[in-house]
C-alpha atoms as a PDB file:
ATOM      1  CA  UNK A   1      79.028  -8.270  32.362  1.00  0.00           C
ATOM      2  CA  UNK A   2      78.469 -11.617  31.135  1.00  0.00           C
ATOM      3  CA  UNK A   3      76.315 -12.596  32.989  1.00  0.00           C
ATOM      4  CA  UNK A   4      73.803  -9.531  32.648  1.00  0.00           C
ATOM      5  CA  UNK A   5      74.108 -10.039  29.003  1.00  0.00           C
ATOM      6  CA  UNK A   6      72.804 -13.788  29.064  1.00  0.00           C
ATOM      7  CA  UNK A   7      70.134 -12.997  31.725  1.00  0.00           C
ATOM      8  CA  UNK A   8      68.728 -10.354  29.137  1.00  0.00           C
ATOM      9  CA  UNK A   9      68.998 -12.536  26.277  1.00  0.00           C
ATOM     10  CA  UNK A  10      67.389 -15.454  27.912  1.00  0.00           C
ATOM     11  CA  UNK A  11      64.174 -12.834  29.090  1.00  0.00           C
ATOM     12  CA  UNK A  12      64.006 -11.476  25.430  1.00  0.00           C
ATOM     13  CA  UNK A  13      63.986 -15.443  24.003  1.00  0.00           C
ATOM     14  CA  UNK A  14      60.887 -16.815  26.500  1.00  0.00           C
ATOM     15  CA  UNK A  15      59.041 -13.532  25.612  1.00  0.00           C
ATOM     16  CA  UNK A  16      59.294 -14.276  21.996  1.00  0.00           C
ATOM     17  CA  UNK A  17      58.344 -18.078  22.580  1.00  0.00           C
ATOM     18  CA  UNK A  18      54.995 -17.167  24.700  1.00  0.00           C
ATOM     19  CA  UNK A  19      54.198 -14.948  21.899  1.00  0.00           C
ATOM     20  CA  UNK A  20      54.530 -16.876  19.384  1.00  0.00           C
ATOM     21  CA  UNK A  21      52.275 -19.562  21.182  1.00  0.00           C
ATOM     22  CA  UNK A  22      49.124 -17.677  21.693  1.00  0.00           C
ATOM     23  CA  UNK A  23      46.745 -17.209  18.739  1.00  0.00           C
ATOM     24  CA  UNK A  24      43.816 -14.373  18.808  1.00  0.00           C
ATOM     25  CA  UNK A  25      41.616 -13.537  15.857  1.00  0.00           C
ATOM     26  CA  UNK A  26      41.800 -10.107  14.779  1.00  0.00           C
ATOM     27  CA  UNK A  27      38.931  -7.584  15.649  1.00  0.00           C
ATOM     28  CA  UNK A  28      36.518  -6.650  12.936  1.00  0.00           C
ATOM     29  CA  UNK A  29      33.430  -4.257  13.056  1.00  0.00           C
ATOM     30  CA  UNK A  30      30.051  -6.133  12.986  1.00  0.00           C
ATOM     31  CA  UNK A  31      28.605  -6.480   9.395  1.00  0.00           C
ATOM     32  CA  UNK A  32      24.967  -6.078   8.726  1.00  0.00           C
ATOM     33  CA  UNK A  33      23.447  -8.784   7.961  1.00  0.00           C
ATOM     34  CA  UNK A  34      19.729  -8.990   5.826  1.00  0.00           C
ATOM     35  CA  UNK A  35      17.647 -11.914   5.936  1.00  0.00           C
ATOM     36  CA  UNK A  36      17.584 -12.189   2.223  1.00  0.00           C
ATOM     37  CA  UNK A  37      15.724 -15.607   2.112  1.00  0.00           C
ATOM     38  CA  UNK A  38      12.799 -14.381   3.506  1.00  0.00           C
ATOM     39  CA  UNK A  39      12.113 -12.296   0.102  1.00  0.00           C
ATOM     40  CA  UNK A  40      15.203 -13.061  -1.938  1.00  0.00           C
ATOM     41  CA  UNK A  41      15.682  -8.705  -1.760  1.00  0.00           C
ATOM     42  CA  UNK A  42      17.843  -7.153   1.036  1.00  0.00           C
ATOM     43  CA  UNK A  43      15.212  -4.026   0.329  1.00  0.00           C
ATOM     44  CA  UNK A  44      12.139  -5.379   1.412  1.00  0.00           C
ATOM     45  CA  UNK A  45      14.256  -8.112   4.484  1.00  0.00           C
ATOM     46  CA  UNK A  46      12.485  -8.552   7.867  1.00  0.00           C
ATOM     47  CA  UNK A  47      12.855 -10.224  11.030  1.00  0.00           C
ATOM     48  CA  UNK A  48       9.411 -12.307  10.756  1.00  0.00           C
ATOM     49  CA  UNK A  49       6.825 -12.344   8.751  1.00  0.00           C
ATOM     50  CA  UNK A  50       3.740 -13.031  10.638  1.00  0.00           C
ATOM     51  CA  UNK A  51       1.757  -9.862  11.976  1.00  0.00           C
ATOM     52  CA  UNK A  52      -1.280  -7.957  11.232  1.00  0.00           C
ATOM     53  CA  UNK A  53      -1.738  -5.329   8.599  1.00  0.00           C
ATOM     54  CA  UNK A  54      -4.615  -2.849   7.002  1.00  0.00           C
ATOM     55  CA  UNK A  55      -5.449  -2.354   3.521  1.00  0.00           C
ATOM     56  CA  UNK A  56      -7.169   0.329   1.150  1.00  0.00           C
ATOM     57  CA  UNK A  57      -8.487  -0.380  -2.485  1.00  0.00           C
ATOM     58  CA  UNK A  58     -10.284   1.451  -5.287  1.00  0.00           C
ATOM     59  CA  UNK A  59     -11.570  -1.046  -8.160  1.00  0.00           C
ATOM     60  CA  UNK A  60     -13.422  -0.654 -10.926  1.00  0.00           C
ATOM     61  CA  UNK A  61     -16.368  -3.217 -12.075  1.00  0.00           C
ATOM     62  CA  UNK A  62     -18.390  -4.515 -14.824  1.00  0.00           C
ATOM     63  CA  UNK A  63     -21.508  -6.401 -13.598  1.00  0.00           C
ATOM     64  CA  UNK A  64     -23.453  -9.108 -15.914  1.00  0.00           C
ATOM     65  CA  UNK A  65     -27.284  -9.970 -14.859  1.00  0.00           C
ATOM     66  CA  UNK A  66     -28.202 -13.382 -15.696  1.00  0.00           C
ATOM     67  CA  UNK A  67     -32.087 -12.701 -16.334  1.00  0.00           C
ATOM     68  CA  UNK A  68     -34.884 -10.793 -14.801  1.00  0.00           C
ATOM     69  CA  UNK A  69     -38.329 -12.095 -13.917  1.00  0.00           C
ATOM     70  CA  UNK A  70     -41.525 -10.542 -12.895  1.00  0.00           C
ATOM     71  CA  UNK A  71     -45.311 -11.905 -11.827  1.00  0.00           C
ATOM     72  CA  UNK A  72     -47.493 -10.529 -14.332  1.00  0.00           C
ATOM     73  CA  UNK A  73     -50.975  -9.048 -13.409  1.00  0.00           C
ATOM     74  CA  UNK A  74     -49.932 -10.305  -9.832  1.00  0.00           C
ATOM     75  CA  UNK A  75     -51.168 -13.852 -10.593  1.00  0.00           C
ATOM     76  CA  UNK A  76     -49.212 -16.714  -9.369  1.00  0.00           C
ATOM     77  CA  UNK A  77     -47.471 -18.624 -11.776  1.00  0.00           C
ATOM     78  CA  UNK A  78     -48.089 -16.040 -14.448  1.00  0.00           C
ATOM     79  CA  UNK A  79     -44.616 -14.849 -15.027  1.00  0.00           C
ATOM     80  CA  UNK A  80     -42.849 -12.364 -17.374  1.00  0.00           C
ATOM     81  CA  UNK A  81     -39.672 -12.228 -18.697  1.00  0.00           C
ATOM     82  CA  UNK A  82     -36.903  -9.236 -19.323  1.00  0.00           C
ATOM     83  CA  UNK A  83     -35.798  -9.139 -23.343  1.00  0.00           C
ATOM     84  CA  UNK A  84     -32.977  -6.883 -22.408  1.00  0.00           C
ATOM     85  CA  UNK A  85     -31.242  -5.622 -18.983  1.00  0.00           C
ATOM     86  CA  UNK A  86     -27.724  -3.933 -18.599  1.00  0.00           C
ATOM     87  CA  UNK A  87     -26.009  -2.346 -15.262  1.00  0.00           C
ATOM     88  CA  UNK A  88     -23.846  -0.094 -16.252  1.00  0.00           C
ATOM     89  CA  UNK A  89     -20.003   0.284 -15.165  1.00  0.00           C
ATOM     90  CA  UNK A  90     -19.083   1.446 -11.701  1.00  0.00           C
ATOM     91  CA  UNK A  91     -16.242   1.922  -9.157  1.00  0.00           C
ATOM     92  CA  UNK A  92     -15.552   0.392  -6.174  1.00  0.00           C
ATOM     93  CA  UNK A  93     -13.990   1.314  -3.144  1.00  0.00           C
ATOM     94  CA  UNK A  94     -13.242  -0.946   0.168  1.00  0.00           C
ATOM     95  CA  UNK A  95     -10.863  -1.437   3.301  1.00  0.00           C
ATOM     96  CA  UNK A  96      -9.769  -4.329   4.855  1.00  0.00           C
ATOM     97  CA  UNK A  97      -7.318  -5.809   8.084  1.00  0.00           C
ATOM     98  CA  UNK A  98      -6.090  -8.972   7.512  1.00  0.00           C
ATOM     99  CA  UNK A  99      -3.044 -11.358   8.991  1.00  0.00           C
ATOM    100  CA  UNK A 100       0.088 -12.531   7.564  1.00  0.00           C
ATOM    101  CA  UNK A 101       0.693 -15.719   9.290  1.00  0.00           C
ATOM    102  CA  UNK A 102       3.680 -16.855   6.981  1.00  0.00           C
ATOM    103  CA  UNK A 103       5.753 -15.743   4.586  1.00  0.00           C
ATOM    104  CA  UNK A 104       3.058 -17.410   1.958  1.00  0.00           C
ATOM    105  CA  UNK A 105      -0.339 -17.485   3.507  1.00  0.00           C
ATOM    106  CA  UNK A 106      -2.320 -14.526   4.674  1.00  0.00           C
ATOM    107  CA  UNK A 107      -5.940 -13.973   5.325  1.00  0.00           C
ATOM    108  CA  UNK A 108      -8.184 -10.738   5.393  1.00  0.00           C
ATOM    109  CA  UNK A 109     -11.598  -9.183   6.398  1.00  0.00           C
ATOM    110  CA  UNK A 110     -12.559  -7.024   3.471  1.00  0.00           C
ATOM    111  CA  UNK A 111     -15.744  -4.448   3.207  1.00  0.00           C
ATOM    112  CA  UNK A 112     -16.428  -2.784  -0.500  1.00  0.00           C
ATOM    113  CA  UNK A 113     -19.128  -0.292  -1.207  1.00  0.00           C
ATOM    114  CA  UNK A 114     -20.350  -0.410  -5.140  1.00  0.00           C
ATOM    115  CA  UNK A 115     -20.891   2.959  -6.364  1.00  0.00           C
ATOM    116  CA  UNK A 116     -24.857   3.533  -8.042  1.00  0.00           C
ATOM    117  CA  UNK A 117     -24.800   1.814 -11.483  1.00  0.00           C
ATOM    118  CA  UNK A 118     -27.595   2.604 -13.853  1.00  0.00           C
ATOM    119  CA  UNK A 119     -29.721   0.022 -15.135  1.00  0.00           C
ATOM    120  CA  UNK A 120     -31.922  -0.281 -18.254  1.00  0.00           C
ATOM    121  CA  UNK A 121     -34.255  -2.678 -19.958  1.00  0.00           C
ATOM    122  CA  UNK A 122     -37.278  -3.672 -21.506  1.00  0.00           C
ATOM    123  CA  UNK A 123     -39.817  -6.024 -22.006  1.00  0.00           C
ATOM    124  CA  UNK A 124     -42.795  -6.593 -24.374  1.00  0.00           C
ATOM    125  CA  UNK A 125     -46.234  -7.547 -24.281  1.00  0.00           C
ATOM    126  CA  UNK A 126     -49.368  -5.784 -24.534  1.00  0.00           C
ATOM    127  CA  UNK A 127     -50.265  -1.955 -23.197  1.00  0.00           C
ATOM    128  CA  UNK A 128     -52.938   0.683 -22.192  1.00  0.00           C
ATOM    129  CA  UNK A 129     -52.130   2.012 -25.643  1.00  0.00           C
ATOM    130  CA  UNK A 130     -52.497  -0.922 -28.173  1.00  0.00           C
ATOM    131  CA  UNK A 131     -50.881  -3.956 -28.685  1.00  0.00           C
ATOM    132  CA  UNK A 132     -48.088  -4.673 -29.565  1.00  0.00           C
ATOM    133  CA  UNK A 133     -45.964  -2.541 -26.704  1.00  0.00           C
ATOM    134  CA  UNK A 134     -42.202  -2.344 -25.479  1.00  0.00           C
ATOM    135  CA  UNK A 135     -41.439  -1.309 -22.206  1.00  0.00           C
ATOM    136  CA  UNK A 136     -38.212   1.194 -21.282  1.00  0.00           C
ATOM    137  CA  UNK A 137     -36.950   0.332 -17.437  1.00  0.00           C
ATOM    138  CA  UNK A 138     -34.824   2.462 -15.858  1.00  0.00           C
ATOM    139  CA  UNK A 139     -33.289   1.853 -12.111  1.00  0.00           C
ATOM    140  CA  UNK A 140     -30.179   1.890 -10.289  1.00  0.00           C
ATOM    141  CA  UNK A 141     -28.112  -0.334  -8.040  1.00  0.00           C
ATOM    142  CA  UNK A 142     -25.376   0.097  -5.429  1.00  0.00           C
ATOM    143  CA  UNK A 143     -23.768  -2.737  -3.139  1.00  0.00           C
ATOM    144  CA  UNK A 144     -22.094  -3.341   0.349  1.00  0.00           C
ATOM    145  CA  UNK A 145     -20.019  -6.355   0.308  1.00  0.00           C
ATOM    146  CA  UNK A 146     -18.351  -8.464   3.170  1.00  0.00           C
ATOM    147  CA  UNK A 147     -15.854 -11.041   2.687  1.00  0.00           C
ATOM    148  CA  UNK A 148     -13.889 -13.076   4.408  1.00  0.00           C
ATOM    149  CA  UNK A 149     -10.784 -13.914   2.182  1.00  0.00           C
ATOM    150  CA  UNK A 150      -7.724 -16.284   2.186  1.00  0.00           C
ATOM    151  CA  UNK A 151      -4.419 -15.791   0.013  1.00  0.00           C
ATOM    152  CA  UNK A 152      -0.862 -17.949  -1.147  1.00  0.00           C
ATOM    153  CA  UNK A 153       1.483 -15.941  -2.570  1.00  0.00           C
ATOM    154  CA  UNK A 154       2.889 -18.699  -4.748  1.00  0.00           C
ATOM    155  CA  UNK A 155       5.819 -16.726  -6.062  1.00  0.00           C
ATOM    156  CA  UNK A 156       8.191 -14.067  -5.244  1.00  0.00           C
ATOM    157  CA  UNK A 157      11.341 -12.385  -7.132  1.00  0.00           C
ATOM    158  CA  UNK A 158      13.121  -9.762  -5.596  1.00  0.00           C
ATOM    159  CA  UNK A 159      10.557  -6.891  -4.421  1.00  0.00           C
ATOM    160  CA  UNK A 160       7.562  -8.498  -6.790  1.00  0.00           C
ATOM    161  CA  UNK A 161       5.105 -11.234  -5.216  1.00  0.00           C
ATOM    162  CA  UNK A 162       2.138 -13.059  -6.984  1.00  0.00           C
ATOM    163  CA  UNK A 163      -1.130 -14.868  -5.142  1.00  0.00           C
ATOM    164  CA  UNK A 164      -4.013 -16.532  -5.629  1.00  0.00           C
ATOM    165  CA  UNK A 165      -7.248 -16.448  -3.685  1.00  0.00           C
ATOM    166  CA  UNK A 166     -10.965 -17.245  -2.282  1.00  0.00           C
ATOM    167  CA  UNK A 167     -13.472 -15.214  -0.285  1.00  0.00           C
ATOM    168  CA  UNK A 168     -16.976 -16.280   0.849  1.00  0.00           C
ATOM    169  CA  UNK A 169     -19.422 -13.779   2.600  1.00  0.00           C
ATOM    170  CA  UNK A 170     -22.525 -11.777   1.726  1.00  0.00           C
ATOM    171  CA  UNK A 171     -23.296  -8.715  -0.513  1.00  0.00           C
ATOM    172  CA  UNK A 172     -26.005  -6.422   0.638  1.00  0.00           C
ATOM    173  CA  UNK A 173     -28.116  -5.166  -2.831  1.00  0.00           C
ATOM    174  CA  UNK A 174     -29.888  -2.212  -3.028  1.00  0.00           C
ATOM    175  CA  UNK A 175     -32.146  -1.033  -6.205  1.00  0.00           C
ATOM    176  CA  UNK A 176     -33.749   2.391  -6.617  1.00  0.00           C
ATOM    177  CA  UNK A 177     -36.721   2.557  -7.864  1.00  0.00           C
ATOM    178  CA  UNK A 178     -37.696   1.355 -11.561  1.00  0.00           C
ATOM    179  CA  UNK A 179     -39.652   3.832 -13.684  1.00  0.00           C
ATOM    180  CA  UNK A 180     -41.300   1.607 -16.694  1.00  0.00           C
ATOM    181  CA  UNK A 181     -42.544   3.179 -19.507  1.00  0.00           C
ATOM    182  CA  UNK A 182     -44.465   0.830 -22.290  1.00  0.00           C
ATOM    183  CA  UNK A 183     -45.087   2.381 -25.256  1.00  0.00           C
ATOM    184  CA  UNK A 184     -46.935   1.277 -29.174  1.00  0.00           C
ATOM    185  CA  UNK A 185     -44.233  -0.367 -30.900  1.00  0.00           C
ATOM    186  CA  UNK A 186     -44.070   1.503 -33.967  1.00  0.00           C
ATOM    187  CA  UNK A 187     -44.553   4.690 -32.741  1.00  0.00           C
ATOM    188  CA  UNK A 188     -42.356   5.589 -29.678  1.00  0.00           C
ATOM    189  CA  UNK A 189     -44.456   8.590 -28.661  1.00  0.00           C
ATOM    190  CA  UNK A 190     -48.035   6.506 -27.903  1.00  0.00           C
ATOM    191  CA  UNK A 191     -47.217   5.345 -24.638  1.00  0.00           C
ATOM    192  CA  UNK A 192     -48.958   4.601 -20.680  1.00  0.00           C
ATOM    193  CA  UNK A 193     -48.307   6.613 -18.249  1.00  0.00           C
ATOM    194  CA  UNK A 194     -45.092   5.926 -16.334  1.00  0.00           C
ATOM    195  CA  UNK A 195     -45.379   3.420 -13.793  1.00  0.00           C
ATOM    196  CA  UNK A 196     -42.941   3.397 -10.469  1.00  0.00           C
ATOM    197  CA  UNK A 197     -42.066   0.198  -8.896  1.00  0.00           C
ATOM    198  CA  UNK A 198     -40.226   0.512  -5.492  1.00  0.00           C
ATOM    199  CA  UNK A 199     -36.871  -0.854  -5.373  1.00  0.00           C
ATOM    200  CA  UNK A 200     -35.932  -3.414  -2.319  1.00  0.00           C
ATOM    201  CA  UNK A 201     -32.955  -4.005  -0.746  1.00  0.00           C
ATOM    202  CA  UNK A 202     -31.511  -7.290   0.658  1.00  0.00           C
ATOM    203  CA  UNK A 203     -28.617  -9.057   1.863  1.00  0.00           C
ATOM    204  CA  UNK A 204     -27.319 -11.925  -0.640  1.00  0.00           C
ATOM    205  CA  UNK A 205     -24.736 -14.791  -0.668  1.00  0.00           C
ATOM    206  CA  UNK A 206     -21.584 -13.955  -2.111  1.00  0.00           C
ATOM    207  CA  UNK A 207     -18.567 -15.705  -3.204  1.00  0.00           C
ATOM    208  CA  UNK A 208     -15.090 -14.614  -4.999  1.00  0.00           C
ATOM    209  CA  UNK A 209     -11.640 -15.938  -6.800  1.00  0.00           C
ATOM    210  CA  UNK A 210      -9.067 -13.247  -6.650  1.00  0.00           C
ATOM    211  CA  UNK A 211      -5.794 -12.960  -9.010  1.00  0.00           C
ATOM    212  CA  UNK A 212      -2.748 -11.125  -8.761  1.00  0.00           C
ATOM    213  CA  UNK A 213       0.170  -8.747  -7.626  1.00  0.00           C
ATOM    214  CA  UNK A 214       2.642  -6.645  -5.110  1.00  0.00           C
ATOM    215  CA  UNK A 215       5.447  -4.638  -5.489  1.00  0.00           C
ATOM    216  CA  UNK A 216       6.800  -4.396  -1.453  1.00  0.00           C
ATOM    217  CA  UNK A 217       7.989  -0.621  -1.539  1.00  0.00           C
ATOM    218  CA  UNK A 218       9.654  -1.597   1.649  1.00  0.00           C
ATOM    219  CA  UNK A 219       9.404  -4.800   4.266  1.00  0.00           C
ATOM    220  CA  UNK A 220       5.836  -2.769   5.647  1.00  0.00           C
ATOM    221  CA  UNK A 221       4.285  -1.183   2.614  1.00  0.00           C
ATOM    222  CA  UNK A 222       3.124  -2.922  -0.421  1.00  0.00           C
ATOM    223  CA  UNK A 223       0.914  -1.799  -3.822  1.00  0.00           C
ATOM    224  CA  UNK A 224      -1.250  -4.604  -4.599  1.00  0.00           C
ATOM    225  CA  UNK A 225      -3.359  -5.098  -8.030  1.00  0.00           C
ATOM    226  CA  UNK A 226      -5.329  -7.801  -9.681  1.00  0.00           C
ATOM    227  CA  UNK A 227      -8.644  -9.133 -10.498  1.00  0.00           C
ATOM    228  CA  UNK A 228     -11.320  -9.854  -8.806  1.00  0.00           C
ATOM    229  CA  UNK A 229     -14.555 -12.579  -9.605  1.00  0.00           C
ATOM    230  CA  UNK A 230     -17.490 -12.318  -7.264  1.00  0.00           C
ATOM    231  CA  UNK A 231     -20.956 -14.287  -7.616  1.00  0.00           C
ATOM    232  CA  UNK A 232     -23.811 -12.550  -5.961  1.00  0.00           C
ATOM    233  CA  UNK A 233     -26.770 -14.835  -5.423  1.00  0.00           C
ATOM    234  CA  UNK A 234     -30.077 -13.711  -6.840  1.00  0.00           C
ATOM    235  CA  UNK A 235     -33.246 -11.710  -5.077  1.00  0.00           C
ATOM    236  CA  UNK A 236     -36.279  -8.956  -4.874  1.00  0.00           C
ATOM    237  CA  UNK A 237     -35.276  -6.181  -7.407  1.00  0.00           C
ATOM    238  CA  UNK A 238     -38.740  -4.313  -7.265  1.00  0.00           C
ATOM    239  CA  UNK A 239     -41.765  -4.386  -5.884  1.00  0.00           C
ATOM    240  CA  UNK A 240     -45.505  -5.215  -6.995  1.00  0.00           C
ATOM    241  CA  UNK A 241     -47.364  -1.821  -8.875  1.00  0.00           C
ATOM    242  CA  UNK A 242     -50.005  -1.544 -11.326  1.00  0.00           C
ATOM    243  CA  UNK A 243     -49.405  -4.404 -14.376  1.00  0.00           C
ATOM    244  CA  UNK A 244     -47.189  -6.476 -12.528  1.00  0.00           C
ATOM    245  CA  UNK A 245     -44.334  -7.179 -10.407  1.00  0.00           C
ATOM    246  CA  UNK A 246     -43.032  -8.045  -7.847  1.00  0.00           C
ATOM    247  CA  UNK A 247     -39.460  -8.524 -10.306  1.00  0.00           C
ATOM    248  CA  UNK A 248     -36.537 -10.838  -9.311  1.00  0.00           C
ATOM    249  CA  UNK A 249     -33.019 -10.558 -10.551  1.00  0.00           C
ATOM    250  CA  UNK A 250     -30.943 -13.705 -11.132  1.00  0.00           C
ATOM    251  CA  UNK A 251     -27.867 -14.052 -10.254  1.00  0.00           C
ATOM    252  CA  UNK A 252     -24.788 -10.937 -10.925  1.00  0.00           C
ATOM    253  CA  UNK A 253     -21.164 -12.230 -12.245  1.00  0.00           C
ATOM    254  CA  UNK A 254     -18.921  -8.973 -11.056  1.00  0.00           C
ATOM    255  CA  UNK A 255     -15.391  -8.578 -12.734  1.00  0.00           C
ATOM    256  CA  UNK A 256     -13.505  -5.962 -11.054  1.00  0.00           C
ATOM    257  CA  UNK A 257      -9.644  -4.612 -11.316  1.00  0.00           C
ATOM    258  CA  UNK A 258      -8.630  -3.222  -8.403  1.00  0.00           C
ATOM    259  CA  UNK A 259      -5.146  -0.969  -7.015  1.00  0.00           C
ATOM    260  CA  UNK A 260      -4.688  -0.206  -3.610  1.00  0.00           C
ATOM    261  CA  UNK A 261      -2.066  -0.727  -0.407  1.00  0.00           C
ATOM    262  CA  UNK A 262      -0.970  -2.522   2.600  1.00  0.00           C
ATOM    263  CA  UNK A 263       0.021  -1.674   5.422  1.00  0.00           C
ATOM    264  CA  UNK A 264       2.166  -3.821   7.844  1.00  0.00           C
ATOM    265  CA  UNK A 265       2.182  -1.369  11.046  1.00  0.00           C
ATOM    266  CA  UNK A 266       4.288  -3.805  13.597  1.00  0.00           C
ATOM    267  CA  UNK A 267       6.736  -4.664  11.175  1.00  0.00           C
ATOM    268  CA  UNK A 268       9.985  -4.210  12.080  1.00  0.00           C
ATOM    269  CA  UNK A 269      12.195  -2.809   8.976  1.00  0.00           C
ATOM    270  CA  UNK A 270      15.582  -2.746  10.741  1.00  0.00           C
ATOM    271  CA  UNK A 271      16.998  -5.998  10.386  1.00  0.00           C
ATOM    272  CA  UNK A 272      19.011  -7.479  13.441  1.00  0.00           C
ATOM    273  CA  UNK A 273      23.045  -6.896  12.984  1.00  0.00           C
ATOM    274  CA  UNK A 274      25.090  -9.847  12.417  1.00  0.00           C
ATOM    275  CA  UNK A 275      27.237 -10.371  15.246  1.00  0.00           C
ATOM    276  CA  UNK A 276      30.121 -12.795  14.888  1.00  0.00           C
ATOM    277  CA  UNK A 277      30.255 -15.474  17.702  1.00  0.00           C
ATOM    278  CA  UNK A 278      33.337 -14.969  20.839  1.00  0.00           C
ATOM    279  CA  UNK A 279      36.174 -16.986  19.569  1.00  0.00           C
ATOM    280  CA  UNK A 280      38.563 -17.706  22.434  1.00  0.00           C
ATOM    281  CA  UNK A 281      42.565 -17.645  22.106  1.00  0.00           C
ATOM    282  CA  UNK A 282      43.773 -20.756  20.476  1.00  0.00           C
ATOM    283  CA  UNK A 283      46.558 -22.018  22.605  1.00  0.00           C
ATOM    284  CA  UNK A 284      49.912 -23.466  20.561  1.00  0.00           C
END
């Protein structure tokens, strides 16, 4: 009996001992892990940030003309001179795809139409009527514009991002027709006949500086808004008719605000799982 009693009490005392001398780290569930530094937001975390994405925007514009000249009486050299000229207001709306290549740089194609914006202006000299005349000028102008753009997005805090950019590319100008009207000065109901010039159309350098924000709904959709400079090189505005012409426009300065979206469509917005690295049993 004594000696079953210290066989099972030696057993029990080794089993305890090679417990006690093996070490395993307890099982816990994989935690999800977001990639926070990449936007300093777990809402808007991705795996990578390069990729290609589309864009929409509607924009609204004011356009300055720097000057207007015209040949007068067709001569050569004989040149008149706009006192007044004013485009009115218009909106804007373009499209784009474009390439994030790093969290901060990204570049985009971009193509804007510029709805019809009414001109006016005058000029004075002498008419049919008398002398001295003022002339009314009435036209319109729409625009295509292609640019190629670059952007930094300089700053970021949480789901908000700000940039900075440059385009360069060409705007394609098209005026309607101007209707001039001169009439006495002094009495706005003596006047020549209405003459029509015929608008031309043209493609033009352009350049532009763009301004401002996003708010990243989520890692592949963000609402963009900011300003936008272009320069639009000078050209033909109307042909040659009876009294003068043909007219050249100087250079346009366009300011525009602009709202609109992008689209990331190969983003993934599941970020990977954190799982913790195979620790093996610790021997002691």
């Amino acid at each position: 009996m004594k000696l079953y009693t210290l066989t099972a009490m030696t057993v029990l005392m080794a089993t305890q001992a090679m417990a006690a001398d093996v070490y395993v780290d307890p099982v816990t569930e994989p935690i999800p892990v977001y990639d926070v530094d990449m936007r300093g937001s777990t809402d808007v975390a991705v795996n990578s940030w390069d990729g290609l994405y589309i864009r929409g925007d509607l924009g609204y514009s004011w356009t300055q003309l720097r000057g207007i000249d015209y040949a007068l009486y067709g001569g050569p050299g004989d040149r008149g001179y706009f006192d007044s000229q004013k485009l009115d207001n218009s909106w804007s709306i373009g499209g784009g795809v474009g390439y994030q290549i790093n969290r901060y740089l990204r570049t985009d194609v971009t193509l804007d139409y510029m709805f019809d914006a009414d001109f006016t202006g005058s000029t004075s000299g002498s008419c049919g009527v008398g002398d001295p005349c003022i002339s009314t000028d009435i036209a319109s102008m729409s625009a295509y514009s292609v640019l190629a753009n670059a952007y930094v997005d300089f700053w970021t805090y949480g789901n908000f991002s700000a940039y900075v950019g440059g385009g360069i590319g060409g705007t394609y100008v098209k005026w309607g027709d101007l209707e001039n009207t001169s009439c006495l000065v002094g009495d706005p109901n003596d006047c020549d006949p209405t003459i029509t010039h015929g608008g031309n159309a043209e493609w033009r350098f352009s350049a532009a500086l763009m301004a401002g924000g996003a708010y990243h709904v989520r890692c592949d959709l963000a609402v963009d808004g900011g300003y936008r400079y272009r320069y639009v090189s000078g050209g033909k505005m109307f042909g040659y008719s009876t009294g003068g012409g043909p007219g050249y426009d100087h250079d346009f300065n366009v300011h525009e605000v602009r709202a609109g979206l992008r689209y990331y469509p190969g983003r993934d917005c599941e970020p990977e799982p954190y799982v913790p690295p195979y620790i093996p049993p610790v021997y002691k």
